[in-house]
C-alpha atoms as a PDB file:
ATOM      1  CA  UNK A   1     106.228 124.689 117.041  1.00  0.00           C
ATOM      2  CA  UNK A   2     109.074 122.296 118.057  1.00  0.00           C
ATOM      3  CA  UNK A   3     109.906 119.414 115.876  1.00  0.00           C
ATOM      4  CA  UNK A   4     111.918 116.585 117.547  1.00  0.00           C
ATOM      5  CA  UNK A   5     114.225 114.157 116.155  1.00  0.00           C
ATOM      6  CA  UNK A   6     115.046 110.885 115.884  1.00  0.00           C
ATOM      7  CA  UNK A   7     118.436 109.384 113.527  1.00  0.00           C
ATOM      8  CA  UNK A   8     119.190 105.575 113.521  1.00  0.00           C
ATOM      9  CA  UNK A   9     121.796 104.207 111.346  1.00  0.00           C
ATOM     10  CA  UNK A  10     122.340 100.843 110.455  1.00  0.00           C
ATOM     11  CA  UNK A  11     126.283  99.164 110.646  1.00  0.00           C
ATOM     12  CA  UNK A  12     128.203  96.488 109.383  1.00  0.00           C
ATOM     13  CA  UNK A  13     132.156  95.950 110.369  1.00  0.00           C
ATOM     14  CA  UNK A  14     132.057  99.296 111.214  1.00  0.00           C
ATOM     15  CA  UNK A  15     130.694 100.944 108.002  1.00  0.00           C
ATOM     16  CA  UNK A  16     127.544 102.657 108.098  1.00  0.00           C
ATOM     17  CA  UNK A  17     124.793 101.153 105.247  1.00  0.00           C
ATOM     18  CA  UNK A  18     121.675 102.865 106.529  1.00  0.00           C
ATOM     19  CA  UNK A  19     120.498 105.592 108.170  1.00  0.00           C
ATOM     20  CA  UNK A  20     117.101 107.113 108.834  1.00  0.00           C
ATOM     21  CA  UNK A  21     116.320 110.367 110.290  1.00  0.00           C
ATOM     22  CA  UNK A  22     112.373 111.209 111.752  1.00  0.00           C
ATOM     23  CA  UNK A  23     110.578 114.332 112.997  1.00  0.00           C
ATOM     24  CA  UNK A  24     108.166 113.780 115.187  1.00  0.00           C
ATOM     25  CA  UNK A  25     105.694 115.901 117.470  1.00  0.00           C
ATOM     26  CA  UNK A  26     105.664 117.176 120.660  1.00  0.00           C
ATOM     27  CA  UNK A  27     101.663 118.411 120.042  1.00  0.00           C
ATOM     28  CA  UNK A  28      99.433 116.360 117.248  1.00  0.00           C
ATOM     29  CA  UNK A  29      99.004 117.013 113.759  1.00  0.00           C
ATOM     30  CA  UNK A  30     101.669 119.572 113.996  1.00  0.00           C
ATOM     31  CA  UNK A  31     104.172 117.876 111.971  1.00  0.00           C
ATOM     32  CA  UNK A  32     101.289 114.813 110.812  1.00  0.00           C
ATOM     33  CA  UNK A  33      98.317 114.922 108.891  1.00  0.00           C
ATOM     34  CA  UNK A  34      96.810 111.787 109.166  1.00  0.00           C
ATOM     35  CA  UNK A  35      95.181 109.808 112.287  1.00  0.00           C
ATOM     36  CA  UNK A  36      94.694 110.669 115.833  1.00  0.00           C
ATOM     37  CA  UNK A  37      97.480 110.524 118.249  1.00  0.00           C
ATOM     38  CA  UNK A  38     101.744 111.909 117.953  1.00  0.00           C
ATOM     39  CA  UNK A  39     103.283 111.229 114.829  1.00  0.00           C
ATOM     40  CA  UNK A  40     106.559 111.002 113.361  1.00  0.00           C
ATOM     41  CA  UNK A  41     107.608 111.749 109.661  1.00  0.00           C
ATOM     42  CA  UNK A  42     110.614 110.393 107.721  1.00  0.00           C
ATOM     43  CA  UNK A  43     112.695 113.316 106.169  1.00  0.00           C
ATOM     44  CA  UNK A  44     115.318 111.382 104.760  1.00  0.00           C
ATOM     45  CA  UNK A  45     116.071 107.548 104.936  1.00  0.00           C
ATOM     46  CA  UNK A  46     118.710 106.083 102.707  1.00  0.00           C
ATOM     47  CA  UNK A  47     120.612 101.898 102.739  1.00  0.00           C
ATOM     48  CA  UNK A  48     123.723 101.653 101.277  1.00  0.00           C
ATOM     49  CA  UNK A  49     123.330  99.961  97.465  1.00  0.00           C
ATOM     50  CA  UNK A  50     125.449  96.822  98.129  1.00  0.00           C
ATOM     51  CA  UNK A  51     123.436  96.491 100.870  1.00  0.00           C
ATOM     52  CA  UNK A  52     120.209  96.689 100.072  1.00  0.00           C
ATOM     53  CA  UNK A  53     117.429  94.061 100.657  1.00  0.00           C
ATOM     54  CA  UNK A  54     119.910  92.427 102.771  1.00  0.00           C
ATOM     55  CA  UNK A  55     119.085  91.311 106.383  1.00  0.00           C
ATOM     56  CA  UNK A  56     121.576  93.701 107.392  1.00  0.00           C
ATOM     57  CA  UNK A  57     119.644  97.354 106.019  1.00  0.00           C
ATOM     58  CA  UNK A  58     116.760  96.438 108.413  1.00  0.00           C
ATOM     59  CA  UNK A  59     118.929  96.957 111.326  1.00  0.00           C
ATOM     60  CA  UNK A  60     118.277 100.693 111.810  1.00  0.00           C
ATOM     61  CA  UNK A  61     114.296 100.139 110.407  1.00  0.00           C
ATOM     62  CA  UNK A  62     113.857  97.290 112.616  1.00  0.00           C
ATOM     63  CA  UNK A  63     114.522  99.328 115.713  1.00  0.00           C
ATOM     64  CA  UNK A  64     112.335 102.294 114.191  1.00  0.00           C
ATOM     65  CA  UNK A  65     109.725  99.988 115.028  1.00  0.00           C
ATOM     66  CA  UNK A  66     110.499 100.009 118.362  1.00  0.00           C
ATOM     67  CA  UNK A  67     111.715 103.022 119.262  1.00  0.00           C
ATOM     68  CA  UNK A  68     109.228 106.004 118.502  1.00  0.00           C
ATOM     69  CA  UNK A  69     106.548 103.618 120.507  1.00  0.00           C
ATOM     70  CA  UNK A  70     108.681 103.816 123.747  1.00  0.00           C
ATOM     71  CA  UNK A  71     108.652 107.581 123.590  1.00  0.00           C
ATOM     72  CA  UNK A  72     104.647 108.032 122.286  1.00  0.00           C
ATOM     73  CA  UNK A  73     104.843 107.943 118.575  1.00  0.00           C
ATOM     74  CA  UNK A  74     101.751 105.905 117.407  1.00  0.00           C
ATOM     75  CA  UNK A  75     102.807 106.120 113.512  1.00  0.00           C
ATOM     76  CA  UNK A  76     105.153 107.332 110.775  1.00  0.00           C
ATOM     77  CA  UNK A  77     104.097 108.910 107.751  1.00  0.00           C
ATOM     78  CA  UNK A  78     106.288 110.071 104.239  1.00  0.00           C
ATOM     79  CA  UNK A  79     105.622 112.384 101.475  1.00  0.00           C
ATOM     80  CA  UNK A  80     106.748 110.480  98.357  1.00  0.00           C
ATOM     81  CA  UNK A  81     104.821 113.820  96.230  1.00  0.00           C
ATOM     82  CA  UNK A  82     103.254 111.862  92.792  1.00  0.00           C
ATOM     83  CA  UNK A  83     106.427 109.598  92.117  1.00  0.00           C
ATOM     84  CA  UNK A  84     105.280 106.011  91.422  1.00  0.00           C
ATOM     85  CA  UNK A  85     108.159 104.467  92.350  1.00  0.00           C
ATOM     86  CA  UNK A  86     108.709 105.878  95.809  1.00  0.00           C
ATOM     87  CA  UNK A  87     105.547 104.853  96.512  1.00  0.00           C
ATOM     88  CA  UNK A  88     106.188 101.657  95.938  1.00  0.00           C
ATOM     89  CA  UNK A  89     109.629 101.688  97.286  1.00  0.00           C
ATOM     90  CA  UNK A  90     108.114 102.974 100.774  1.00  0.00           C
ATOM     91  CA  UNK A  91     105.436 100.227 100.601  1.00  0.00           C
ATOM     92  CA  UNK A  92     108.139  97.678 100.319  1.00  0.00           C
END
């Protein structure tokens, strides 16, 4: 099984504030559980705390959005395990 990858990071003035980094398949459910079609799933994902909920942190999730659809990526999932928070961090 290959897993391919996809990083964005988000900048401002030259600093990096964001970053995310996916794995997503080549052959379904082999990275995914959920739903028909290729996913991706976000290993890490981190925004900068002065930046945070600031227009500027969606740069690198805005074109997340974007990007796994041009090359067949129908959805993202996470693992956020039984931690409350997360969860509601992700659903944010």
């Amino acid at each position: 099984m290959r897993i391919l990858r996809l990083s964005l990071s988000a900048e401002v003035d030259g600093q990096i504030v964001g970053l995310i980094d996916v794995g997503y398949e080549e052959k379904e459910r082999t990275v995914c559980s959920r739903e028909e079609g290729v996913g991706g799933m976000i290993w890490h994902i981190a925004v900068h705390p002065d930046y945070s909920r600031k227009k500027s942190d969606n740069n690198c999730f805005m074109r997340l959005k974007v990007k796994p659809k041009k090359i067949g990526v129908n959805r993202l999932e996470a693992w956020t395990r039984d931690d409350l928070w997360v969860q509601d961090w992700y659903k944010k």
